[in-house]
C-alpha atoms as a PDB file:
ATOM      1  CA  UNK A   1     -10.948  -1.009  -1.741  1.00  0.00           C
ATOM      2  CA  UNK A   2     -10.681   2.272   0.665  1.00  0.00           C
ATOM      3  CA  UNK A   3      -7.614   1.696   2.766  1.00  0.00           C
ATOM      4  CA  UNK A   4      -7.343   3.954   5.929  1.00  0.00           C
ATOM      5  CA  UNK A   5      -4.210   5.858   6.443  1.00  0.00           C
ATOM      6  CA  UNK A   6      -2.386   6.241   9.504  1.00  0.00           C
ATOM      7  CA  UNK A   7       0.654   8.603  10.574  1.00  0.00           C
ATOM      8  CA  UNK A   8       2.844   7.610  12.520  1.00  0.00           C
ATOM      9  CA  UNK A   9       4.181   9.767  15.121  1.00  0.00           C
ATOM     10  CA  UNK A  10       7.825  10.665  13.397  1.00  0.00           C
ATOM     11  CA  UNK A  11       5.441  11.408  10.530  1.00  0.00           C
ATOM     12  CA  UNK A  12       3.328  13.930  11.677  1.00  0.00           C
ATOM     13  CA  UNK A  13       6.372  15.256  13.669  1.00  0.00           C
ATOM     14  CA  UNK A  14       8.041  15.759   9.736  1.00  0.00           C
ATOM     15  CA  UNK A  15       4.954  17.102   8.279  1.00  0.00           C
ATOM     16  CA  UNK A  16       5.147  20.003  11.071  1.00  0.00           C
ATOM     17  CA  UNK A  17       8.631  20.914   9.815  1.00  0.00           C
ATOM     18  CA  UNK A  18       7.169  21.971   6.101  1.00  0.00           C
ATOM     19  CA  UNK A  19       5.772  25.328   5.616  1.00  0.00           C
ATOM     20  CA  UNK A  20       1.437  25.177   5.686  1.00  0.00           C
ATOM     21  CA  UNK A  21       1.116  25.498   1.817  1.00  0.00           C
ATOM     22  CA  UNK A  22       3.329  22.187   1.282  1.00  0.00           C
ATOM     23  CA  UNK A  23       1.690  20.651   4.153  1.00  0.00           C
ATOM     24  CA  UNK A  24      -1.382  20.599   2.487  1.00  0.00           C
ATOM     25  CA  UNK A  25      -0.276  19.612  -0.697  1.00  0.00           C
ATOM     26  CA  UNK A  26       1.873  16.824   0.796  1.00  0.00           C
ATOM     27  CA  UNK A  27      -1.348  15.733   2.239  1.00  0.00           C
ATOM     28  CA  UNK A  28      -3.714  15.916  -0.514  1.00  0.00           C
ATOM     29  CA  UNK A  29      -1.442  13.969  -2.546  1.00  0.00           C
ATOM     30  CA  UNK A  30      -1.138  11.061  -0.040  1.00  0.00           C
ATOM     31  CA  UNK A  31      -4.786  11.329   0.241  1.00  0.00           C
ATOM     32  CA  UNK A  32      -5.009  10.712  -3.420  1.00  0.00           C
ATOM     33  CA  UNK A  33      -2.490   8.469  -4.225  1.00  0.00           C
ATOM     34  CA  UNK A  34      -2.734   6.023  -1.039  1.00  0.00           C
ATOM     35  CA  UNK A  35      -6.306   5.349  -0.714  1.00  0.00           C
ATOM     36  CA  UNK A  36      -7.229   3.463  -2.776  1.00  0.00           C
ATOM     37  CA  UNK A  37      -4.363   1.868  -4.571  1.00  0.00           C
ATOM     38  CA  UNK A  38      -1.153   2.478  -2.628  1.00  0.00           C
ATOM     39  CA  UNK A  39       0.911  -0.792  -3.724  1.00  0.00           C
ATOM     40  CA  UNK A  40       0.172   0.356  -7.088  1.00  0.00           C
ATOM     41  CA  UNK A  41       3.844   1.045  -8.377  1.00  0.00           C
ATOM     42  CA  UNK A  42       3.771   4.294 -10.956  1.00  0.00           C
ATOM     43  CA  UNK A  43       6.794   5.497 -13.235  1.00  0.00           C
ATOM     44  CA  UNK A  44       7.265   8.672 -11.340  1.00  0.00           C
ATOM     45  CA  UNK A  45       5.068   8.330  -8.137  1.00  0.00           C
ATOM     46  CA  UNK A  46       5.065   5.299  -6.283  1.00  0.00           C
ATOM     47  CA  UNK A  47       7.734   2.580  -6.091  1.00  0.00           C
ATOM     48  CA  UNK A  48       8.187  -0.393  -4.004  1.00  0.00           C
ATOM     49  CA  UNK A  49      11.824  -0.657  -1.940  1.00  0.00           C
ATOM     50  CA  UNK A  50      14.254  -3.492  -2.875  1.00  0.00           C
ATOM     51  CA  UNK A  51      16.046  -4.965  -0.084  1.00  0.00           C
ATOM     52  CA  UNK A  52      13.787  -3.719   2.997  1.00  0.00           C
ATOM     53  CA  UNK A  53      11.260  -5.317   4.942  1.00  0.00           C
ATOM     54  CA  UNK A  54      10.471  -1.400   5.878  1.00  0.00           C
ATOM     55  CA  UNK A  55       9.422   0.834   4.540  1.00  0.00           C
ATOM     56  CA  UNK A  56       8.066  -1.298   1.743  1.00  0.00           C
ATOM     57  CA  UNK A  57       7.052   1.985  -0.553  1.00  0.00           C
ATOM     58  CA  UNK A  58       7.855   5.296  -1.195  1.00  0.00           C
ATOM     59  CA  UNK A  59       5.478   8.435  -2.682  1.00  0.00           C
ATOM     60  CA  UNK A  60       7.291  10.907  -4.548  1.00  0.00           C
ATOM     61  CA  UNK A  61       6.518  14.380  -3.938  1.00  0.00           C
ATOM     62  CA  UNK A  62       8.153  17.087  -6.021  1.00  0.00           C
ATOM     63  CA  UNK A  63      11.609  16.829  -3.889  1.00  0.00           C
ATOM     64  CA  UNK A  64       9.912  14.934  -0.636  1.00  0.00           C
ATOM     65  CA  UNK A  65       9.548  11.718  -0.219  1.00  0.00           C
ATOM     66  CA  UNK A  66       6.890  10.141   1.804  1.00  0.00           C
ATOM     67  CA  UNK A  67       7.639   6.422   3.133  1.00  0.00           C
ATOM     68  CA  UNK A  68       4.987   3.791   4.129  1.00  0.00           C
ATOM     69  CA  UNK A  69       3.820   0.422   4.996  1.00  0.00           C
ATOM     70  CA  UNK A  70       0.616  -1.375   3.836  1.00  0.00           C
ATOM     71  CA  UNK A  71      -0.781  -3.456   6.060  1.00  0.00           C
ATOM     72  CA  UNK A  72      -4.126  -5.071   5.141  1.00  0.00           C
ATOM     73  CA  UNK A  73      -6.339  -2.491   4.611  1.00  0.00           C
ATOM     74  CA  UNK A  74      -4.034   0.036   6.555  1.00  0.00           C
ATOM     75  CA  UNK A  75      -1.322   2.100   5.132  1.00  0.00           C
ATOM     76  CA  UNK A  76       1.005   3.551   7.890  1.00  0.00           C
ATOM     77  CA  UNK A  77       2.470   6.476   7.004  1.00  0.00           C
ATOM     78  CA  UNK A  78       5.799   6.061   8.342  1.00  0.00           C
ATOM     79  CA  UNK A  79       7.927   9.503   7.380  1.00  0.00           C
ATOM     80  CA  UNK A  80       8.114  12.853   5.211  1.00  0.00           C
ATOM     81  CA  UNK A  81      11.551  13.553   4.120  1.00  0.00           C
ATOM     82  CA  UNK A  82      13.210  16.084   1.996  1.00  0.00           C
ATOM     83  CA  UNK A  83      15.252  14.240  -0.727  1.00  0.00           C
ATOM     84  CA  UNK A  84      18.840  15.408   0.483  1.00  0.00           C
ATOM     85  CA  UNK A  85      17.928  13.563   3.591  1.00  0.00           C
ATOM     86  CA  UNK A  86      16.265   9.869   2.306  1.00  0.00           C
ATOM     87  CA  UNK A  87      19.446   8.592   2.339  1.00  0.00           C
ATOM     88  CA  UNK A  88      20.514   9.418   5.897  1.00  0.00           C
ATOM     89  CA  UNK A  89      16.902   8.356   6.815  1.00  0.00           C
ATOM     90  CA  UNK A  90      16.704   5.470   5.063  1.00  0.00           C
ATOM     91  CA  UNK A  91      19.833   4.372   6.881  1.00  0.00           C
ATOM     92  CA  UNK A  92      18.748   4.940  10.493  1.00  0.00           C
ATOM     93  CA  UNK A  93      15.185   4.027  10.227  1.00  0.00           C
ATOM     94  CA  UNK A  94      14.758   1.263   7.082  1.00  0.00           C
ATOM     95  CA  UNK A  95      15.276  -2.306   8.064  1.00  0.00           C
ATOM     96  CA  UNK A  96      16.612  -5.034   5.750  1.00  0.00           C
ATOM     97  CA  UNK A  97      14.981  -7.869   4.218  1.00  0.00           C
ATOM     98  CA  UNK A  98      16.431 -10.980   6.098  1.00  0.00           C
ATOM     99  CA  UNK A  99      16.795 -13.002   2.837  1.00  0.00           C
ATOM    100  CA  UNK A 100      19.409 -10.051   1.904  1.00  0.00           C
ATOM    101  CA  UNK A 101      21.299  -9.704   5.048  1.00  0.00           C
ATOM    102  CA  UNK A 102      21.935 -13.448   5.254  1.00  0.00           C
ATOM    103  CA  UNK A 103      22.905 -13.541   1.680  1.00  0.00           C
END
């Protein structure tokens, strides 16, 4: 199944703050690792997020990570982030699970 992907605002916004050469590998990557299987958990690439409703995955890029939702036949691309700053981002912008935050 062909899945379209779709960038969310904040995401292209990041994707303008990476020099041209790493723009276009960032992209070619998410071109070819989202497309057609993009819940497809990897050892090094892809891996689903415990304890948030979103971002549900994240694509690992060399030292950027890529979050995103799959909805249907949609993935939303939701944000490119440097590693130092998942953390940070992951704390303004991911929301819990409600299982875990009544638990």
């Amino acid at each position: 199944m062909r899945y379209a992907i779709d960038f969310a605002e904040a995401a292209v916004e990041d994707l303008g703050s990476f020099r041209a050469y790493d723009r276009v590998t960032i992209l070619d990557l998410i071109e070819k690792n989202l497309r057609y299987e993009p819940a497809k958990e990897s050892k090094s690439r892809i891996k689903a997020l415990r304890g948030l409703s979103r971002p549900q995955f994240r694509l690992r890029i060399g030292d950027i990570r890529v979050f995103y939702d799959v909805n249907g036949s949609t993935v939303e691309v939701l944000a490119v982030v440097d590693k130092t700053n998942v953390s940070e981002w992951l704390e303004q912008e991911g929301i819990p699970n409600q299982n875990e935050e009544q638990g």
